[in-house]
PDB file of N, CA and C in Angstrom:
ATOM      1  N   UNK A   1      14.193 -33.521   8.501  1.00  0.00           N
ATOM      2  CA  UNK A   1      14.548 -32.235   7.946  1.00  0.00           C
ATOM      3  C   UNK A   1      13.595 -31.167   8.467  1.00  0.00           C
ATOM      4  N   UNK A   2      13.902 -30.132   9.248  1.00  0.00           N
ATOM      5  CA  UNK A   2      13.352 -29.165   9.579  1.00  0.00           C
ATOM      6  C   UNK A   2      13.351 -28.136   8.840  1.00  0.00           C
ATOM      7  N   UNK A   3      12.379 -27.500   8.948  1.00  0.00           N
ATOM      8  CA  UNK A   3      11.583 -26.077   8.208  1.00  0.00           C
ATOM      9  C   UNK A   3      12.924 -24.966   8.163  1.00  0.00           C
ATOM     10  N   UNK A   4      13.234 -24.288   7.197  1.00  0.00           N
ATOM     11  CA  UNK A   4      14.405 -23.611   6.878  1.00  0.00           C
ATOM     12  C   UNK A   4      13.232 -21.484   7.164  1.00  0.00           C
ATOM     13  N   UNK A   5      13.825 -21.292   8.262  1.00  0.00           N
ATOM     14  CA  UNK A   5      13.230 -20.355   9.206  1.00  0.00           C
ATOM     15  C   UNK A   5      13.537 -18.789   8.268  1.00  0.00           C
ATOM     16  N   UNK A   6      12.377 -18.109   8.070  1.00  0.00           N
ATOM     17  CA  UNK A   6      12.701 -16.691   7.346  1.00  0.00           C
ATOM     18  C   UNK A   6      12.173 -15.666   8.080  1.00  0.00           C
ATOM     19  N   UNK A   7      12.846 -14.835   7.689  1.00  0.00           N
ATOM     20  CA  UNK A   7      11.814 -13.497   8.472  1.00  0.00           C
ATOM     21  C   UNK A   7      10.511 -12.487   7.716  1.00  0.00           C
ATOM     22  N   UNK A   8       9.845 -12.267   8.165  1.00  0.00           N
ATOM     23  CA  UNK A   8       8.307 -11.926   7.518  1.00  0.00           C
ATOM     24  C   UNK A   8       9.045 -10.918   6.698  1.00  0.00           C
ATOM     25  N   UNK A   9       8.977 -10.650   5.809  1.00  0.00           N
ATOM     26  CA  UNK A   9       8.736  -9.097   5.332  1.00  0.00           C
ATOM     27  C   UNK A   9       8.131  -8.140   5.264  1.00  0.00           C
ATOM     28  N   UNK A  10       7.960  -7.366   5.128  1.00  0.00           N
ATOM     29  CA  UNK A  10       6.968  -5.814   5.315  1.00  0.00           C
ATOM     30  C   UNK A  10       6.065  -6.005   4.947  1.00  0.00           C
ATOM     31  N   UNK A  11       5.825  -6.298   3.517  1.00  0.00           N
ATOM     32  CA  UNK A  11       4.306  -6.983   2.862  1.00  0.00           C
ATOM     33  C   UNK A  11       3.486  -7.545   3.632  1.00  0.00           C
ATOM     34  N   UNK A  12       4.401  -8.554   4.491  1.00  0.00           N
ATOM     35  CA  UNK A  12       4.008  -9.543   4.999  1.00  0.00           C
ATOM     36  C   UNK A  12       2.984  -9.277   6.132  1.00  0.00           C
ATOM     37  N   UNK A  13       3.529  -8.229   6.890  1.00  0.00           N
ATOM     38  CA  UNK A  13       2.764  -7.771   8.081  1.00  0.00           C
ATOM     39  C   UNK A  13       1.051  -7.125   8.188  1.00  0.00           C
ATOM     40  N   UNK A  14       0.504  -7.669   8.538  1.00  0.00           N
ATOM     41  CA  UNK A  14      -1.020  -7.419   8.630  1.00  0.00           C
ATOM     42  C   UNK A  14      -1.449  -5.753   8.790  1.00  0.00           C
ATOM     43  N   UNK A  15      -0.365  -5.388  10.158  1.00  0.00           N
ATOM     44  CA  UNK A  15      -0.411  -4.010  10.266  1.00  0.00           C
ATOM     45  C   UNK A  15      -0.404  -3.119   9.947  1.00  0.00           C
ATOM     46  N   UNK A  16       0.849  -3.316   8.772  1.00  0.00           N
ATOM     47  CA  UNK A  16       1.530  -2.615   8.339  1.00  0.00           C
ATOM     48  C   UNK A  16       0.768  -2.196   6.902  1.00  0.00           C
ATOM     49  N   UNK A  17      -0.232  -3.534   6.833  1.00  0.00           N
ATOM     50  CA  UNK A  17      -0.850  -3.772   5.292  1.00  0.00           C
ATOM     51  C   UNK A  17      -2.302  -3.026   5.417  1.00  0.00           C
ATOM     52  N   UNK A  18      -2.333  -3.118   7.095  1.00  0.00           N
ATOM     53  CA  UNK A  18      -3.733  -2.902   7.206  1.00  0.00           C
ATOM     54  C   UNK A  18      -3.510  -1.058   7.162  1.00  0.00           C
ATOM     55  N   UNK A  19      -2.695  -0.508   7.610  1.00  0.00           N
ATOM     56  CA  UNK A  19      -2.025   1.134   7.654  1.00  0.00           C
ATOM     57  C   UNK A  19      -2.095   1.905   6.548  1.00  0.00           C
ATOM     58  N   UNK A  20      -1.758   1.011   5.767  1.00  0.00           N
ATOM     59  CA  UNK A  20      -1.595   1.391   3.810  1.00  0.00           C
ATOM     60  C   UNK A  20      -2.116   1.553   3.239  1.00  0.00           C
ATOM     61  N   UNK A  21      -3.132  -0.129   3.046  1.00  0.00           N
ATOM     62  CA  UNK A  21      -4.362   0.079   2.654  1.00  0.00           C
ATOM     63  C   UNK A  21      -5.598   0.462   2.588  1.00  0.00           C
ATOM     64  N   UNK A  22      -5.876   0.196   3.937  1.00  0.00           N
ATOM     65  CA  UNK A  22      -7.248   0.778   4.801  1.00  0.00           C
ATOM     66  C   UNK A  22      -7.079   2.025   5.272  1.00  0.00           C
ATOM     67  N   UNK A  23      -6.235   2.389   6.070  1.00  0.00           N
ATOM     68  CA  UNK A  23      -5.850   3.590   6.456  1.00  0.00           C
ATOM     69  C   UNK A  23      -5.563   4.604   5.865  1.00  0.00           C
ATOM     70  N   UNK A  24      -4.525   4.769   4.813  1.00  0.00           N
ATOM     71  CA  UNK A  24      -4.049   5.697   3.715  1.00  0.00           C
ATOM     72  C   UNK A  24      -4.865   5.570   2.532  1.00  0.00           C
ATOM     73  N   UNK A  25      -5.349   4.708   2.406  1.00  0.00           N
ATOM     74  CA  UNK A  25      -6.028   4.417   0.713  1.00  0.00           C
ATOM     75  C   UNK A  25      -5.049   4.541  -0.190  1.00  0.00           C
ATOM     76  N   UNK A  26      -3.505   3.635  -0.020  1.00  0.00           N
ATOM     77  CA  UNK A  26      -2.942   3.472  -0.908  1.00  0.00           C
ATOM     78  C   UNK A  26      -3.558   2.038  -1.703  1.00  0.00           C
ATOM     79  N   UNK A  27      -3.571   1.882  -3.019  1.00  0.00           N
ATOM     80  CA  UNK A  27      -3.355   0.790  -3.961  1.00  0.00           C
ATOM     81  C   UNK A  27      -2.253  -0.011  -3.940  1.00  0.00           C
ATOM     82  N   UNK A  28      -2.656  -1.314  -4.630  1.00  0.00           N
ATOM     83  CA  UNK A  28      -1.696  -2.215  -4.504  1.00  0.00           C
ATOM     84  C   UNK A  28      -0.405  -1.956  -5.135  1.00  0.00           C
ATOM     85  N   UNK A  29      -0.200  -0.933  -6.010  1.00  0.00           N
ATOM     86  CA  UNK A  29       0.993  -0.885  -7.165  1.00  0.00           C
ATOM     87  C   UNK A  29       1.294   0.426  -6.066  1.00  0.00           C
ATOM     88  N   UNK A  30       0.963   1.107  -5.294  1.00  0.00           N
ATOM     89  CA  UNK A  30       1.755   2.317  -4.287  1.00  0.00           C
ATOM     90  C   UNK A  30       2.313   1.479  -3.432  1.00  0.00           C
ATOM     91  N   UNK A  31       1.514   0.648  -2.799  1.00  0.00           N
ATOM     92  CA  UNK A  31       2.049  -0.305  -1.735  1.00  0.00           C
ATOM     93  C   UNK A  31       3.586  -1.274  -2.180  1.00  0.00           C
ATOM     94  N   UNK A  32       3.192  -1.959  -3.223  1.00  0.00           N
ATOM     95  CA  UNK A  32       4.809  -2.099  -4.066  1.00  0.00           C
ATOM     96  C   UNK A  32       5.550  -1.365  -4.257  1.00  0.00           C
ATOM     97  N   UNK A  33       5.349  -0.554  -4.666  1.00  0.00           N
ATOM     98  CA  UNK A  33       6.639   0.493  -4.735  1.00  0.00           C
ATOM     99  C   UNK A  33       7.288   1.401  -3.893  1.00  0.00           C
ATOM    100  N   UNK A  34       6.135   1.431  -2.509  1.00  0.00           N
ATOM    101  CA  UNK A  34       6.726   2.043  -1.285  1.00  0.00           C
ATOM    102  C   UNK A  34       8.019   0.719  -0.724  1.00  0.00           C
ATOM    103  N   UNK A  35       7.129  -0.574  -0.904  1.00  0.00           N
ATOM    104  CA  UNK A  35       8.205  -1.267  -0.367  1.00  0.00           C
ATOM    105  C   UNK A  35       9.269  -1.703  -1.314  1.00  0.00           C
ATOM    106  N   UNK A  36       9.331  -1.470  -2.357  1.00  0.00           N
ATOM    107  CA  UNK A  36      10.261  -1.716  -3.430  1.00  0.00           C
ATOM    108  C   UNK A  36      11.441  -0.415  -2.734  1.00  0.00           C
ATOM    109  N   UNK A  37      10.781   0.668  -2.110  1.00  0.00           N
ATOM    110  CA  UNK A  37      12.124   1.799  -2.231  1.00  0.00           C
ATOM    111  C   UNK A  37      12.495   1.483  -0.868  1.00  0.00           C
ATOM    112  N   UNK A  38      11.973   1.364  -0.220  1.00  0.00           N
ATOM    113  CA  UNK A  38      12.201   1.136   1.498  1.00  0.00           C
ATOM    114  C   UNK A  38      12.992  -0.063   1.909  1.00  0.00           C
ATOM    115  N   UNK A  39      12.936  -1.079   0.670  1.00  0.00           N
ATOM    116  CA  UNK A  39      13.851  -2.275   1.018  1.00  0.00           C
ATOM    117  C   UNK A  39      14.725  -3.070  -0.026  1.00  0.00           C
ATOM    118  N   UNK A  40      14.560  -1.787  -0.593  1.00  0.00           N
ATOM    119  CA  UNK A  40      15.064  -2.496  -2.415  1.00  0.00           C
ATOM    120  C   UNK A  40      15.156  -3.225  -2.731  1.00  0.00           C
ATOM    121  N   UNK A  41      13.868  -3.943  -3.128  1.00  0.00           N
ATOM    122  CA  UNK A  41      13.848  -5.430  -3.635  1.00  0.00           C
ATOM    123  C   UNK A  41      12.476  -5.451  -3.870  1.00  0.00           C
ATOM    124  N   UNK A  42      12.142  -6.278  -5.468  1.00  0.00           N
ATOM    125  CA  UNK A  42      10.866  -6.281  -5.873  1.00  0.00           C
ATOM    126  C   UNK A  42       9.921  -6.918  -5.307  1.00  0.00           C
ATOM    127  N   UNK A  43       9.423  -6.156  -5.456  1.00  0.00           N
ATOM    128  CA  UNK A  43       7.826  -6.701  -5.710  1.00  0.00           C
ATOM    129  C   UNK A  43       6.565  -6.317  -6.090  1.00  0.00           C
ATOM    130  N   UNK A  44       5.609  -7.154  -6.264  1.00  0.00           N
ATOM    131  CA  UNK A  44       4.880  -7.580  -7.299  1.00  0.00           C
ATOM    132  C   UNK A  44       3.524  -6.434  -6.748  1.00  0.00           C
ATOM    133  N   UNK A  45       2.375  -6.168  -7.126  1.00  0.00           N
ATOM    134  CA  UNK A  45       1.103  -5.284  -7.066  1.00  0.00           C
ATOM    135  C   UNK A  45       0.545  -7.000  -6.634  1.00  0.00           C
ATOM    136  N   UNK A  46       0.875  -7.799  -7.423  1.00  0.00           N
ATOM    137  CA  UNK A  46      -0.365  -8.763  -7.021  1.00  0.00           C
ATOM    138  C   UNK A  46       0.404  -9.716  -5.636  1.00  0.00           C
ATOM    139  N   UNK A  47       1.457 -10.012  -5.232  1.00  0.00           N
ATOM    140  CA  UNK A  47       1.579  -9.992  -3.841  1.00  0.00           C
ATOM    141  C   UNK A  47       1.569  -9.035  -3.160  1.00  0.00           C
ATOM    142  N   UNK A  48       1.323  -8.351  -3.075  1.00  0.00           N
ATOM    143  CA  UNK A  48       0.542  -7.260  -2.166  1.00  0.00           C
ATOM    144  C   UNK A  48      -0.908  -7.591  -1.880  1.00  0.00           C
ATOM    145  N   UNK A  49      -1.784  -7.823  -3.030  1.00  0.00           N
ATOM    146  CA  UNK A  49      -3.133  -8.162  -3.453  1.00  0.00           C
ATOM    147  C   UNK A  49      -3.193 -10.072  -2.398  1.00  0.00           C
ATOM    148  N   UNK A  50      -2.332 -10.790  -2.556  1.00  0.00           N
ATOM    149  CA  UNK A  50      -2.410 -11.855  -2.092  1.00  0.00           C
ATOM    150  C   UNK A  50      -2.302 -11.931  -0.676  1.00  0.00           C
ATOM    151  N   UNK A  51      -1.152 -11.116  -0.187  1.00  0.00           N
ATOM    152  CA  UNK A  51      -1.457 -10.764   1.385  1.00  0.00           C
ATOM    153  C   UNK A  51      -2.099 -10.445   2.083  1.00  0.00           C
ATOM    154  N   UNK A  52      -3.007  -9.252   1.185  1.00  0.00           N
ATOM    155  CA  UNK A  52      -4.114  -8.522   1.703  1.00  0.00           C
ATOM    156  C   UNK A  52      -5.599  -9.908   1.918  1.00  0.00           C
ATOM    157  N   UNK A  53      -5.367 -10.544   0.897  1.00  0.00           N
ATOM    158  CA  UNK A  53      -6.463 -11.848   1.287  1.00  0.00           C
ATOM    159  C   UNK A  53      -6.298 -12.858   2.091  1.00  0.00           C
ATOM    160  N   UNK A  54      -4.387 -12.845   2.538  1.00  0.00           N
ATOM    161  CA  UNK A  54      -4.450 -14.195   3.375  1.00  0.00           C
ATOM    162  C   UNK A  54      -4.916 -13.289   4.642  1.00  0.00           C
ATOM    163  N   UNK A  55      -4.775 -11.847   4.721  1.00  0.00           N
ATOM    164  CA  UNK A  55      -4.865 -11.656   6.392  1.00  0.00           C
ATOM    165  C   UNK A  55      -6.405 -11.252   6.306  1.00  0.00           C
ATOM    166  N   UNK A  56      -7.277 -11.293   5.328  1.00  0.00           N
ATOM    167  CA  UNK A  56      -8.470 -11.058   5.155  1.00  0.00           C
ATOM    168  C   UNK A  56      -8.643  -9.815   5.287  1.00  0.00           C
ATOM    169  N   UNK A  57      -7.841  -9.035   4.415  1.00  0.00           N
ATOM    170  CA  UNK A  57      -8.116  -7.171   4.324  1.00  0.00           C
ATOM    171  C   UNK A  57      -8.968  -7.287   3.323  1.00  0.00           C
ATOM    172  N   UNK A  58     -10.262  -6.795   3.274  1.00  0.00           N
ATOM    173  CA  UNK A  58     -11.169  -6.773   2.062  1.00  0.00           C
ATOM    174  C   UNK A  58     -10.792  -5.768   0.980  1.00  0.00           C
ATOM    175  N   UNK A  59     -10.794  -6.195  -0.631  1.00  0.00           N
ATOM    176  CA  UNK A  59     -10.717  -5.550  -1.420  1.00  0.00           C
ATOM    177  C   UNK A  59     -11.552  -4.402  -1.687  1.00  0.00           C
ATOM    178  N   UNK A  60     -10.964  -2.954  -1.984  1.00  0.00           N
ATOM    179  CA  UNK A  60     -11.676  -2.194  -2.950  1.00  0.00           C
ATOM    180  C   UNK A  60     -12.441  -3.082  -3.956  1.00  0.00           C
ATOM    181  N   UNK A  61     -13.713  -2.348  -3.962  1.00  0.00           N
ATOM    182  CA  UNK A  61     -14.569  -2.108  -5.612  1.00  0.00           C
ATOM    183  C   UNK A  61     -13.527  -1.603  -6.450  1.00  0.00           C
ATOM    184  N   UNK A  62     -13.857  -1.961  -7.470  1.00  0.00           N
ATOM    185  CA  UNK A  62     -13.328  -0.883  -8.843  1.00  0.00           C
ATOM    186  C   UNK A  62     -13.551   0.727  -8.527  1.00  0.00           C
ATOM    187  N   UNK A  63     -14.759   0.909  -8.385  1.00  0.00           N
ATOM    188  CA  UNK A  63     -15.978   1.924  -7.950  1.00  0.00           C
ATOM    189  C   UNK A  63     -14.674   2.736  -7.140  1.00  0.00           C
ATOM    190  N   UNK A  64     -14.458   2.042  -6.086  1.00  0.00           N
ATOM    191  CA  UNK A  64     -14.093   2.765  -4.688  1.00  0.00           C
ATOM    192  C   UNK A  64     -12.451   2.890  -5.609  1.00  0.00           C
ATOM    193  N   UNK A  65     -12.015   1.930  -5.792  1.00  0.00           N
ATOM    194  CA  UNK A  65     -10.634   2.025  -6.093  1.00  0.00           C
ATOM    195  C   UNK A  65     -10.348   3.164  -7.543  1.00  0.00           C
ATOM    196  N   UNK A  66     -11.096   3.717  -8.432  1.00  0.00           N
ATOM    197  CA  UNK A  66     -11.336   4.560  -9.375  1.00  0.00           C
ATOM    198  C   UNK A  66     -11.498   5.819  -8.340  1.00  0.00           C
ATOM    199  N   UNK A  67     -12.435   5.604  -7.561  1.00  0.00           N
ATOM    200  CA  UNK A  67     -12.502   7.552  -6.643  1.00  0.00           C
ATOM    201  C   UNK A  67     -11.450   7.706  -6.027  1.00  0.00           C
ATOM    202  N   UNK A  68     -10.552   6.852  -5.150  1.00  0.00           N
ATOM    203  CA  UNK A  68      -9.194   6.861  -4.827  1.00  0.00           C
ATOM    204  C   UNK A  68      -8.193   7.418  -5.697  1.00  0.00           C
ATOM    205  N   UNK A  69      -7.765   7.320  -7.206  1.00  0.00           N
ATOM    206  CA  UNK A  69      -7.486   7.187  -7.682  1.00  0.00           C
ATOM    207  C   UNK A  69      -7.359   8.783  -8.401  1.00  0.00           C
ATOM    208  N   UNK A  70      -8.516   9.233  -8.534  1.00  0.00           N
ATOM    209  CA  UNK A  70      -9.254  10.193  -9.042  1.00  0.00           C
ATOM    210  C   UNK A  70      -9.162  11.536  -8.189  1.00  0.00           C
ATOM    211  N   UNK A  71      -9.022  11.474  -6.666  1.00  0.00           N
ATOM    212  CA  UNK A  71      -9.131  12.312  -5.421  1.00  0.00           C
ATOM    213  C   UNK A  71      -7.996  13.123  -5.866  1.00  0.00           C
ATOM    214  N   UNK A  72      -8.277  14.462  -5.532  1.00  0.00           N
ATOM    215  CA  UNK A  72      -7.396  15.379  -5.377  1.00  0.00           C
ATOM    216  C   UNK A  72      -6.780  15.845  -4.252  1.00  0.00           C
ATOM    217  N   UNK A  73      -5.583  15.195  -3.098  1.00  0.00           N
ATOM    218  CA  UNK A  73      -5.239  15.996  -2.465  1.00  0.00           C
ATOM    219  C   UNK A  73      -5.281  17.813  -2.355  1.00  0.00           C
ATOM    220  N   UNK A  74      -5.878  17.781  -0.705  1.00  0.00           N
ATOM    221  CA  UNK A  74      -5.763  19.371  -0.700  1.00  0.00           C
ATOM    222  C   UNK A  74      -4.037  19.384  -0.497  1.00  0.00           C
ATOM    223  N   UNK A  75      -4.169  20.463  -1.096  1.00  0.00           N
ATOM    224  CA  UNK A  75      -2.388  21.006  -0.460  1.00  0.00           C
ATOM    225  C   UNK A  75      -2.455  21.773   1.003  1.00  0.00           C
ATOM    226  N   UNK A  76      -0.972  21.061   1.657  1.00  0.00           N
ATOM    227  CA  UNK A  76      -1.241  21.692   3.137  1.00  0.00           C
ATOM    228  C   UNK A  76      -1.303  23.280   3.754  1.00  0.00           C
ATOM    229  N   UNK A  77      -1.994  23.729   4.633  1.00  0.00           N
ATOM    230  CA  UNK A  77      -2.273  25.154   4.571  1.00  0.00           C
ATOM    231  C   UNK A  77      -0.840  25.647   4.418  1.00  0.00           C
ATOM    232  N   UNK A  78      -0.833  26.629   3.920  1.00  0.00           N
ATOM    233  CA  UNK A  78       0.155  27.886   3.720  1.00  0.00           C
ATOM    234  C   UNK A  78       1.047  27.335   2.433  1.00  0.00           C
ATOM    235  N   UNK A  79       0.847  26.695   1.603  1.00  0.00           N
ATOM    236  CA  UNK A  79       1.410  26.006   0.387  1.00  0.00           C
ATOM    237  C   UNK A  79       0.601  25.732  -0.515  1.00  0.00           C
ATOM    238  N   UNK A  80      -0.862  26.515  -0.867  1.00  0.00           N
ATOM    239  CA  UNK A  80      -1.647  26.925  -1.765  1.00  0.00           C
ATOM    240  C   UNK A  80      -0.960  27.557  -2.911  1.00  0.00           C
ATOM    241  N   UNK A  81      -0.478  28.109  -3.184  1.00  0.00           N
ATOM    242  CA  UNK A  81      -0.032  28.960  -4.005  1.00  0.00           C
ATOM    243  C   UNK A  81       1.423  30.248  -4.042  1.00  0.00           C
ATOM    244  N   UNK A  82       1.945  30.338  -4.675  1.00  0.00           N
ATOM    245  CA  UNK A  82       2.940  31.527  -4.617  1.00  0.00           C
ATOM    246  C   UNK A  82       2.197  32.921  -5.103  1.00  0.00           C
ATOM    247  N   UNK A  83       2.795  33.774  -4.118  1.00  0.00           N
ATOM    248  CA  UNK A  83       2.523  35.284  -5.043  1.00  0.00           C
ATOM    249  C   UNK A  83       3.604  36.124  -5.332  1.00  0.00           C
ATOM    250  N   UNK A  84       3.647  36.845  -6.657  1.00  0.00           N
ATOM    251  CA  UNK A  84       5.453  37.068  -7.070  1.00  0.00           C
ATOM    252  C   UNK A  84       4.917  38.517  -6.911  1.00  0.00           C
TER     253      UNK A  84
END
């Protein structure tokens, strides 16, 4: 009996995980729910969290993951404010 063959999913991809997380400083529950809308179909904050350890993406601190969290996007120039 041979291995019944699947295709990776988005989660799945190192790159894609490494882009998100490391790169954007999204969290594990943004990272779910980007791919929850992008492929409609659940999933979990903590497989996200499990992928990120099989491909050895190191976790946020609390510390780090609280200032993330906390950050205020600037708004992009010329979308500061209205004047009536």
């Amino acid at each position: 009996m041979g291995k019944t063959l699947r295709t990776k999913t988005l989660y799945q991809d190192k790159e894609w995980l490494q882009q998100k997380y490391v790169k954007e400083k999204l969290s594990t529950v943004q990272i779910a729910k980007i791919y929850r809308e992008s492929e409609n179909k659940w999933c979990d904050p903590n497989t996200i969290s499990r992928w990120l350890k099989k491909h050895n993406i190191g976790m946020r601190s609390l510390a780090e993951a609280q200032q993330n969290r906390h950050s205020v996007p600037t708004p992009p120039a010329g979308r500061r404010g209205r004047s009536s």
